[in-house]
Protein backbone atom coordinates (compact mmCIF):
# COMPACT_ATOMS: atom_id res chain seq x y z
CA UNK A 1 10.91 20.75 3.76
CA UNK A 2 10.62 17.19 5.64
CA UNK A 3 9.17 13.96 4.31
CA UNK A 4 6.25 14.82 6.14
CA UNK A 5 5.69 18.08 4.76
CA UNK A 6 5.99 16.70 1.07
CA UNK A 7 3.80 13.93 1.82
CA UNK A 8 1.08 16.34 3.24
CA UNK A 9 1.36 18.73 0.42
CA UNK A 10 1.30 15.59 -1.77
CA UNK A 11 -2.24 15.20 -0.52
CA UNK A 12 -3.43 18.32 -0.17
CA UNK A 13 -2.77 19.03 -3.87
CA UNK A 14 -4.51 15.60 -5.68
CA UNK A 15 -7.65 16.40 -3.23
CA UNK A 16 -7.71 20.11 -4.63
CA UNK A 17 -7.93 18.35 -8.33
CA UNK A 18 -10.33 15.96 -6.95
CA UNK A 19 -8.31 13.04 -7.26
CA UNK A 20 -8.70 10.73 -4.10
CA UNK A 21 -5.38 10.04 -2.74
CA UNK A 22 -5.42 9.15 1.17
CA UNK A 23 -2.51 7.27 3.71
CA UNK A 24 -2.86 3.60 3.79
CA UNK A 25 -2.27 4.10 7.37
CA UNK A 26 -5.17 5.88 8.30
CA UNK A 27 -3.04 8.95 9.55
CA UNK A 28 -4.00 12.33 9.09
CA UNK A 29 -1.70 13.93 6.04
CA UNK A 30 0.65 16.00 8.70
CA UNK A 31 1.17 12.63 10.69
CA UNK A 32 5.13 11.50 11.31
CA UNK A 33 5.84 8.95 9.19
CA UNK A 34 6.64 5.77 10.87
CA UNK A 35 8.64 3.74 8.22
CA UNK A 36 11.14 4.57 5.55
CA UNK A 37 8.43 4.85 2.45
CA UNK A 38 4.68 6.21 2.44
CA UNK A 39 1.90 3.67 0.89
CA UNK A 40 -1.01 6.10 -0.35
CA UNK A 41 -4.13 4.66 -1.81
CA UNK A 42 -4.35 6.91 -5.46
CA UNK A 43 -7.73 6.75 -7.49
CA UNK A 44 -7.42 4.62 -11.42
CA UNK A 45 -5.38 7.64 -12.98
CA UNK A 46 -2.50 7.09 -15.38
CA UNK A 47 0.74 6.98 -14.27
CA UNK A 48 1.85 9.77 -16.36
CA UNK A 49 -0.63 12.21 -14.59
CA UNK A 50 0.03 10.82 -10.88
CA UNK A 51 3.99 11.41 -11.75
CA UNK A 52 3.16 15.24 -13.09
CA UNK A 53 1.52 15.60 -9.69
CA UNK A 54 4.46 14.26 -7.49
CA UNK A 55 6.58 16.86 -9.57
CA UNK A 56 4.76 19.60 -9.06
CA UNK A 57 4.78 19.27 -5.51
CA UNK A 58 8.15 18.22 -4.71
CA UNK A 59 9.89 20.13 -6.78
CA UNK A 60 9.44 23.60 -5.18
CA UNK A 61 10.44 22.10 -1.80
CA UNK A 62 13.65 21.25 -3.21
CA UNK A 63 13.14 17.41 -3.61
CA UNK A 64 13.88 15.58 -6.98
CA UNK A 65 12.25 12.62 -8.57
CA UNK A 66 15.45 9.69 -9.01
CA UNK A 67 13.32 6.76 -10.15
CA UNK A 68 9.58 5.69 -11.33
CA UNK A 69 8.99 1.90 -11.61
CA UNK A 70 5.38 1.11 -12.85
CA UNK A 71 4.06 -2.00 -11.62
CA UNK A 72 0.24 -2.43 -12.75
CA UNK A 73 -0.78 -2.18 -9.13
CA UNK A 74 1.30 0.68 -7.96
CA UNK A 75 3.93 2.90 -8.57
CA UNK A 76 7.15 3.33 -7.27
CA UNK A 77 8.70 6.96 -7.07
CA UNK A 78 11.80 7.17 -4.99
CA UNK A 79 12.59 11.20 -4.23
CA UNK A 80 15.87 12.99 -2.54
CA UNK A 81 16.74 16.12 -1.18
CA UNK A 82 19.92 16.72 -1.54
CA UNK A 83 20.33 19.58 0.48
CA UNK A 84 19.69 17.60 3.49
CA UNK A 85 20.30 13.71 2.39
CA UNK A 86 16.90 12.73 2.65
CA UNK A 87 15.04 10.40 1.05
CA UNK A 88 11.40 9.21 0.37
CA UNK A 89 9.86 6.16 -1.06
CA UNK A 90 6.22 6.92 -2.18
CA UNK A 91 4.00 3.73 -3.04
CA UNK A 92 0.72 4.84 -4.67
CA UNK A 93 -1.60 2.00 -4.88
CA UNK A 94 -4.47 2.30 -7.03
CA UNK A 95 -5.08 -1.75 -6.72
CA UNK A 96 -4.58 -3.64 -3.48
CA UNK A 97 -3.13 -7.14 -4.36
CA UNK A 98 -1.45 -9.53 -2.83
CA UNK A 99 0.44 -11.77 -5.05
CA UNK A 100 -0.96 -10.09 -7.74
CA UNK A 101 -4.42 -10.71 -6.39
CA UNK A 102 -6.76 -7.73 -5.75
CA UNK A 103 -8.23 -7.78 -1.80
CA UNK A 104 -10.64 -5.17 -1.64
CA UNK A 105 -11.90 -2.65 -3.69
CA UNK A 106 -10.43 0.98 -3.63
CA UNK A 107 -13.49 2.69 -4.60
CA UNK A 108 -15.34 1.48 -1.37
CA UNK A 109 -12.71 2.41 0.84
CA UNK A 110 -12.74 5.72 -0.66
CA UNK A 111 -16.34 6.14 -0.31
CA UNK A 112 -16.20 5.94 3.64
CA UNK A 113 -13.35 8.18 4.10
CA UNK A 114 -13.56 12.08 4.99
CA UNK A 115 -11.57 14.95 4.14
CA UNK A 116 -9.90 16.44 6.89
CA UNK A 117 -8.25 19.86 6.57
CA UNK A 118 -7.75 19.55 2.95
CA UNK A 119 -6.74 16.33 2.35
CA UNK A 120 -8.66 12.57 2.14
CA UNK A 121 -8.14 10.53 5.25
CA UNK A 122 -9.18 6.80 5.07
CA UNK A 123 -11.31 5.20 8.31
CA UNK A 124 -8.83 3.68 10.72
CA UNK A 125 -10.80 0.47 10.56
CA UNK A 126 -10.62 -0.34 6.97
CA UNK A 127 -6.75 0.75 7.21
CA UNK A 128 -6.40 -2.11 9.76
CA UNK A 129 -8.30 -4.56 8.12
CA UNK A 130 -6.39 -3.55 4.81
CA UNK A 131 -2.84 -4.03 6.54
CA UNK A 132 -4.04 -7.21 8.27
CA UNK A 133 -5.72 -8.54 4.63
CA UNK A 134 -2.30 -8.20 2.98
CA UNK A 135 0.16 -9.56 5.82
CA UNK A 136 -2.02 -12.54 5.33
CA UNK A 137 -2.69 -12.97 2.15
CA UNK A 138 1.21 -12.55 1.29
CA UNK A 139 1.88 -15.07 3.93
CA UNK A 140 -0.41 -17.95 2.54
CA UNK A 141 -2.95 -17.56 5.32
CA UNK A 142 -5.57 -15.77 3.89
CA UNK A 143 -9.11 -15.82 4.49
CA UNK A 144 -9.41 -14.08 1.21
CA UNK A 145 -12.18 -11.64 2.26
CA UNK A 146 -12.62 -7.62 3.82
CA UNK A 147 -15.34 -6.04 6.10
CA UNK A 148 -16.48 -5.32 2.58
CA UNK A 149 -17.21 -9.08 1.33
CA UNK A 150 -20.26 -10.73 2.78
CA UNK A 151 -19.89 -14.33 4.74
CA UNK A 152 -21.83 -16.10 2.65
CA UNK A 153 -19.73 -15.48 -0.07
CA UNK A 154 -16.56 -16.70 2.05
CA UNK A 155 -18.04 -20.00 2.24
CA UNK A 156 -19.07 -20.49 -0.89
CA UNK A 157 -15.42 -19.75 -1.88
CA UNK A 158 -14.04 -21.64 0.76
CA UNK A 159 -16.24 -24.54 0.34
CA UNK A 160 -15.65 -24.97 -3.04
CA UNK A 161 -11.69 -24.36 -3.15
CA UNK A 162 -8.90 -24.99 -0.96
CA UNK A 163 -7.98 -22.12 1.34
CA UNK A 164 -5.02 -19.99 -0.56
CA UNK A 165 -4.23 -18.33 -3.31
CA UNK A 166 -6.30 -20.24 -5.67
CA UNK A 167 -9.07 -19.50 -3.35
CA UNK A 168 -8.33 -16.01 -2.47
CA UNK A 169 -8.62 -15.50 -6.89
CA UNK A 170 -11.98 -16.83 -6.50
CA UNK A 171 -13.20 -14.37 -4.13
CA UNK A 172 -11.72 -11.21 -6.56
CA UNK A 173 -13.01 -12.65 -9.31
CA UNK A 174 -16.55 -13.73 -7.79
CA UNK A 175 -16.97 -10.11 -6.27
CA UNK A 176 -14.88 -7.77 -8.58
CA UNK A 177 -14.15 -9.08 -11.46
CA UNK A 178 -13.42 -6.09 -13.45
CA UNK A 179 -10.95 -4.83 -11.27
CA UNK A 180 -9.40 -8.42 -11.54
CA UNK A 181 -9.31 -7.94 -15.36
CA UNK A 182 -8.21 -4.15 -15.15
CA UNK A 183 -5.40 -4.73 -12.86
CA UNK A 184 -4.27 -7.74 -15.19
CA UNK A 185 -4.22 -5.67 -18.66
CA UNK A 186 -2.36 -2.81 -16.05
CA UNK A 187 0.40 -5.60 -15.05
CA UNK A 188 0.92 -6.59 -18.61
CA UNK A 189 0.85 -2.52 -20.18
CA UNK A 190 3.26 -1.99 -17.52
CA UNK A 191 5.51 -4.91 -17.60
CA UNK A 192 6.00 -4.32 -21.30
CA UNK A 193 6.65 -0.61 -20.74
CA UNK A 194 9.48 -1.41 -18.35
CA UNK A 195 10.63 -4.10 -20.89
CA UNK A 196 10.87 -1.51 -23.85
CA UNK A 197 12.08 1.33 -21.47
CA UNK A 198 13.43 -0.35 -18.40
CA UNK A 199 13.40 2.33 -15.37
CA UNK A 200 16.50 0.78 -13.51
CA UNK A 201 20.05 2.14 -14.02
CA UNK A 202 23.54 0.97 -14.75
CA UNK A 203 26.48 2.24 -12.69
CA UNK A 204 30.29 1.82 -12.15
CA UNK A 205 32.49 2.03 -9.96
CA UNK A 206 36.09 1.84 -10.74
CA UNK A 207 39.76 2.88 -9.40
CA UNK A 208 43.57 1.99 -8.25
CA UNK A 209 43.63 -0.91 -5.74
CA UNK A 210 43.46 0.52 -2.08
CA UNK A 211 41.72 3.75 -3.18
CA UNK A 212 38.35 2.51 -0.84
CA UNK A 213 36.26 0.96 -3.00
CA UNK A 214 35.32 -1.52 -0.68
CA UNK A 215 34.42 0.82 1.53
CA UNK A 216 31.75 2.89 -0.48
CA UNK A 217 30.33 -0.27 -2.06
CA UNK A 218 29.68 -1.68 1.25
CA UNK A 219 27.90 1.83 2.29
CA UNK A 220 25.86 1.93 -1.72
CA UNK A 221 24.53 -1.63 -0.62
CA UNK A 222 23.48 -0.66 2.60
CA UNK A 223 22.20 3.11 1.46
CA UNK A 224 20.60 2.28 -2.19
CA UNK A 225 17.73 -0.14 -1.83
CA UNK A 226 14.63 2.19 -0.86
CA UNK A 227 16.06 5.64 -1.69
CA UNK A 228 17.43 5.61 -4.64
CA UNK A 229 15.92 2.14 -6.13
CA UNK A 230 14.03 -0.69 -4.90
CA UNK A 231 16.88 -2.80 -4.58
CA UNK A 232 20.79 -2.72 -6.09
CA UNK A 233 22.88 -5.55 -7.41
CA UNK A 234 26.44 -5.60 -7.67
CA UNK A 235 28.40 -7.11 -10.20
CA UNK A 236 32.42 -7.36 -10.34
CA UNK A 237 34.08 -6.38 -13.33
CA UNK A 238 31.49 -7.73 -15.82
CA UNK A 239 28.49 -9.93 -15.59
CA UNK A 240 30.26 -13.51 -16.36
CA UNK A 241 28.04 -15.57 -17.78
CA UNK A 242 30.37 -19.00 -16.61
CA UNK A 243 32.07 -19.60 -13.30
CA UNK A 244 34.65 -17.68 -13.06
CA UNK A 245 38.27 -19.47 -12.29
CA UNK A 246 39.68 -17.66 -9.47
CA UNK A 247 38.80 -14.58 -7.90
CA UNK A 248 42.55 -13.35 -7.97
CA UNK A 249 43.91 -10.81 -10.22
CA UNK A 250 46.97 -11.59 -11.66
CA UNK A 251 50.03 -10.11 -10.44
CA UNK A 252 50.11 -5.87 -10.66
CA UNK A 253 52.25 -4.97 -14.19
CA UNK A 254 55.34 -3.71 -13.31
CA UNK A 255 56.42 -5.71 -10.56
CA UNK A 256 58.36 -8.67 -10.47
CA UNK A 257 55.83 -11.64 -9.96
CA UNK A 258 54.16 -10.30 -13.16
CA UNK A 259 54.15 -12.80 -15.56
CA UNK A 260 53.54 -12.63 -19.67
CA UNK A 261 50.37 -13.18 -21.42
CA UNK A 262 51.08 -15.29 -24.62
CA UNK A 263 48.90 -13.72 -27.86
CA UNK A 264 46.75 -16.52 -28.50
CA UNK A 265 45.77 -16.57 -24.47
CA UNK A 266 44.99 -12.85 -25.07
CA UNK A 267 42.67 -12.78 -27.72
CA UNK A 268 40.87 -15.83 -26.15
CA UNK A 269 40.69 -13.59 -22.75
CA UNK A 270 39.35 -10.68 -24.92
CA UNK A 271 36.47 -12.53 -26.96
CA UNK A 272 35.38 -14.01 -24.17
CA UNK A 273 35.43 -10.90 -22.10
CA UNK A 274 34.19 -9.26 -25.31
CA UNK A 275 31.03 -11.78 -25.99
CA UNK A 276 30.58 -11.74 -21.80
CA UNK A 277 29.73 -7.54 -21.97
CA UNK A 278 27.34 -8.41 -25.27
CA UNK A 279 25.26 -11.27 -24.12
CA UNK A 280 25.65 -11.25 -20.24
CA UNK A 281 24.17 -7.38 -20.03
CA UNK A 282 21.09 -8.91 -21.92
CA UNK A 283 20.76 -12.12 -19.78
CA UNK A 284 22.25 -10.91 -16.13
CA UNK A 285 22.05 -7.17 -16.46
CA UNK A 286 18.84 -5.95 -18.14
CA UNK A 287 16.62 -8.23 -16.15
CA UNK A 288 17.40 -6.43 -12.94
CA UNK A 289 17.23 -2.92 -14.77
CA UNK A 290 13.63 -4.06 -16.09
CA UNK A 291 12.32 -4.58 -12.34
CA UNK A 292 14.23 -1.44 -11.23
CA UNK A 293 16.69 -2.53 -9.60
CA UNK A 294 20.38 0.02 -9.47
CA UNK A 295 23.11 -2.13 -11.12
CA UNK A 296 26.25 -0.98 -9.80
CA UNK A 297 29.82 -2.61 -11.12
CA UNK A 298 32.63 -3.07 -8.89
CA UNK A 299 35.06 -2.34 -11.54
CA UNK A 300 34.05 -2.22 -15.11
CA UNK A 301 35.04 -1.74 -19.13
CA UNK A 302 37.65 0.92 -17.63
CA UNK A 303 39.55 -1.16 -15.54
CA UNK A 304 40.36 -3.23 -18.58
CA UNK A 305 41.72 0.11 -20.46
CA UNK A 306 44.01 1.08 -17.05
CA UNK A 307 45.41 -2.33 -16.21
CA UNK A 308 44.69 -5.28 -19.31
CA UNK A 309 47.51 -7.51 -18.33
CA UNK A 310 45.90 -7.73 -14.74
CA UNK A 311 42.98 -9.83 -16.76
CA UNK A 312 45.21 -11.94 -18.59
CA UNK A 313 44.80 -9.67 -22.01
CA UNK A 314 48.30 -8.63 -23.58
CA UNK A 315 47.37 -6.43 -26.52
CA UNK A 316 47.57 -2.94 -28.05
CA UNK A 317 45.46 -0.13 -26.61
CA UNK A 318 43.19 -0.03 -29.77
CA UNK A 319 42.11 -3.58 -29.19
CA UNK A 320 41.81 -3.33 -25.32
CA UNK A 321 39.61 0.02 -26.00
CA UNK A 322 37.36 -2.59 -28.39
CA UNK A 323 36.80 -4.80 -25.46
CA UNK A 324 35.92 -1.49 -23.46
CA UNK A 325 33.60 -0.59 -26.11
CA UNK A 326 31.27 -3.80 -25.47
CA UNK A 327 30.46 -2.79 -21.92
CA UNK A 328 27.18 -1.26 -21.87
CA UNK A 329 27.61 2.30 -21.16
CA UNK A 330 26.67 3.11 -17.31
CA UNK A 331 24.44 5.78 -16.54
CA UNK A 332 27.23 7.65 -14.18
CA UNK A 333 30.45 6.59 -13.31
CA UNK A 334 32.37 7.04 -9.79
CA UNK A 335 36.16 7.34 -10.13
CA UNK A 336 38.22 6.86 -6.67
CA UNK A 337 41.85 7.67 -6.43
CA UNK A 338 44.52 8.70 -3.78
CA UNK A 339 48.00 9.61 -3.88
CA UNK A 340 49.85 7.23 -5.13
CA UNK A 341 52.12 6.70 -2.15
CA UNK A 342 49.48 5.91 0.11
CA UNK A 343 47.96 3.37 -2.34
CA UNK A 344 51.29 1.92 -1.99
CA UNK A 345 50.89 1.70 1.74
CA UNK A 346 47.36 0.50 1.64
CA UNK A 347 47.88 -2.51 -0.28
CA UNK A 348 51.99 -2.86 -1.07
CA UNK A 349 51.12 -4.32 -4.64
CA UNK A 350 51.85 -2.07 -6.97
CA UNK A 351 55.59 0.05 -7.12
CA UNK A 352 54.93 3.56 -6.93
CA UNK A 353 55.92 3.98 -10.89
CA UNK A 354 53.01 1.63 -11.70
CA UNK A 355 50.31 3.65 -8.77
CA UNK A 356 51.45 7.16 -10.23
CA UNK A 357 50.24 5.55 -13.88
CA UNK A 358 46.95 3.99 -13.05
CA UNK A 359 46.03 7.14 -10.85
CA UNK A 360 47.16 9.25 -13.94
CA UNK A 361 44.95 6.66 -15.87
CA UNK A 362 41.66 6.85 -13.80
CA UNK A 363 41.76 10.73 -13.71
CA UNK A 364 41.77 10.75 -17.79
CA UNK A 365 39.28 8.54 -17.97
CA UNK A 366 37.00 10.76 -15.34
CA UNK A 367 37.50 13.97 -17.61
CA UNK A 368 36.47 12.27 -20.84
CA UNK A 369 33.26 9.93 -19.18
CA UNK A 370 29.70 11.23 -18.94
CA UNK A 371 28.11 11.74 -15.82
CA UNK A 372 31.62 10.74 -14.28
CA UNK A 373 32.51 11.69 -10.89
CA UNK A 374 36.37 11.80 -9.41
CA UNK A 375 36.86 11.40 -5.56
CA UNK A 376 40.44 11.84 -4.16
CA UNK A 377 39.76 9.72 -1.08
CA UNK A 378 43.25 10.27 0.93
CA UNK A 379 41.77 13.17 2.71
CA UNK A 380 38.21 12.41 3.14
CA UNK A 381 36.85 9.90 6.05
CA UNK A 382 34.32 6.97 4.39
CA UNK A 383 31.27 8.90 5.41
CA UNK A 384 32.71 11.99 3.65
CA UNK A 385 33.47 9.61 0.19
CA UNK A 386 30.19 8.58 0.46
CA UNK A 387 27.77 11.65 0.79
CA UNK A 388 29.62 13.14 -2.47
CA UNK A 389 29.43 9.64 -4.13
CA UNK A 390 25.12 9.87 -3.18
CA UNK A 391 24.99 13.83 -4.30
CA UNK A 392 26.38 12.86 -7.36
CA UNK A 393 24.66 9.59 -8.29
CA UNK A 394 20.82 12.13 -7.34
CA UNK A 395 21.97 14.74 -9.66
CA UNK A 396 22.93 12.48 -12.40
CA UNK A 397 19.68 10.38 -12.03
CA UNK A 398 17.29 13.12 -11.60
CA UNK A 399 18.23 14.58 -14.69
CA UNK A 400 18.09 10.99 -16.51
CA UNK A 401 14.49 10.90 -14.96
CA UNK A 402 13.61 14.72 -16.30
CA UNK A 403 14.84 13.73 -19.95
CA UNK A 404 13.27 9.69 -19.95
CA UNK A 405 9.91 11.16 -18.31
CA UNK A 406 9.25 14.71 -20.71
């Protein structure tokens, strides 16, 4: 089943439970959509029972809820097939604001809308004037009114304030000021919510040098943002909380421009690595899980276990596994590895001795990680390394999203 078909069934199924849902649009619920997501205007439900809805629709066509970021005014559900790599944003408003200001009232556009073949459809006017309300108001060049909001109100607004923001909160809160007040204790509820449960998720990506990873965290960045989250971030080895001194990696172990890390160097490496995973997942990684954002590391706590020496720590395995042990744990993991002669082709660093260990390394640590996933990427093109990397990372997060969301 297509987005459109979802979309359509979406709204089909809230109108047979009497819940106005409509397209911001204006189209009819079996239009094309246009864009990459689907805004739908949803009546004051909670979250909870809007989300059981989505579910029970998509679910027997074979698509899969990912993510679900409350934001007071709307809610974000991002859904995949992955039968056919498809994806689907769905934005259902049940406040329009701009800047966290509310622009016209949902209940009136409701009341002049029809129901066509099953489902709500909204007048095309008020859709335009709703679109062209918002592009201005979230471009500072509001008028701060709809074809809802008498003139004389305007200029009493406009007379008294400055035209703006400041203004356009006078005109919610001189005609609708308990929606003002409702969608403000809905931003806080939800804020905290995502605070105390935050909806975004941690990944990492890890492997020998040459194995591609540049490759499929160039395609994430570009693939991620509006399918799988509303945005990614991507961190390199851990979140560093200072500058860090160089962006070399010292020499590969086992060849002969390694050099020796003294003890006292180590352990100063490791507790500041160590206190870096603690504090900088609080202070540089959590915020962009709370506004559900996809975290994903370019290397991570495992790379430290494979190849210590390469970050300037020179200590037993029980200490470097410590270290490990600080990282936050990532939702999934994606392992790439190659044979090791070709790794030795692809970059020249490492002597085969030291490729054949690391790859050994990497594929241990894939068998014993949750949610782990191993790609050999010598015989697979980019596109190839990437499709399995996306099937993987909608499995692992649908099921997160079935157990976080009973």
């Amino acid at each position: 089943m297509t987005r459109t078909d979802l979309l359509a069934g979406l709204l089909r199924a809230a109108e047979a439970r009497s819940w106005p849902l409509a397209r911001l649009d204006g189209a009819a619920a079996d239009a094309p959509l246009t864009g990459r997501d689907a805004d739908l205007l949803a009546a004051w439900h909670p979250w909870a029972q809007w989300r059981e809805l989505v579910l029970e629709v998509a679910t027997p066509l074979g698509w899969q809820l990912v993510m679900s970021v409350p934001k007071g005014s709307c809610l974000l559900l991002f859904l995949a097939r992955n039968d056919a790599g498809e994806f689907l944003q769905v934005d259902l408003h049940r406040a329009l604001s701009a800047r966290g200001i509310p622009f016209a009232d949902p209940a009136r556009l409701f009341a002049a809308s029809r129901v066509e073949e099953g489902a709500r459809r909204l007048d095309g006017q008020d859709a335009r004037s709703v679109r062209a309300l918002e592009y201005r108001l979230s471009h500072g060049r509001s008028r701060s009114a709809d074809a809802h909001v008498t003139p004389a109100h305007q200029r009493t607004a406009f007379g008294i304030l400055p035209p703006g923001r400041l203004s356009a909160l006078a005109m919610a809160l001189l005609c609708r000021p308990a929606l003002v007040l409702r969608l403000v204790a809905a931003k806080l509820a939800d804020r905290w919510a995502r605070r105390r449960r935050p909806p975004g998720v941690l990944w990492a990506l890890s492997g020998p040098d040459g194995a591609g990873k540049t490759s499929l965290l160039d395609s994430l960045e570009w693939t991620i943002p509006r399918q799988l989250a509303s945005g990614v971030r991507i961190l390199h080895t851990r979140p560093f909380l200072w500058p860090r001194r160089s962006q070399a990696l010292a020499p590969v172990a086992g060849t002969a421009a390694e050099r020796p890390h003294g003890k006292i160097r180590s352990w100063l490496r490791w507790g500041l690595a160590w206190l870096d995973f603690r504090l900088g997942h609080w202070l540089h990684v959590r915020p962009h899980l709370v506004a559900g954002r996809l975290v994903l590391f370019d290397r991570y706590g495992f790379d430290y276990i494979v190849a210590p020496r390469r970050r300037g720590i020179d200590l037993g395995d029980a200490a470097v596994r410590r270290l490990a042990a600080a990282a936050a744990p990532p939702l999934g993991a994606l392992f790439l590895v190659a044979d090791p002669a070709e790794l030795v082709r692809r970059k020249g660093e490492a002597t085969p001795a030291e490729a054949e260990r690391q790859v050994a390394a990497y594929r241990a640590l894939a068998a014993t990680t949750a949610n782990a996933l191993l790609i050999d990427t010598g015989e697979q093109v980019p596109a190839a390394v990437t499709r399995a990397a996306l099937v993987h990372m909608v499995e692992v997060m649908a099921d997160h999203a079935r157990s976080d969301h009973p």
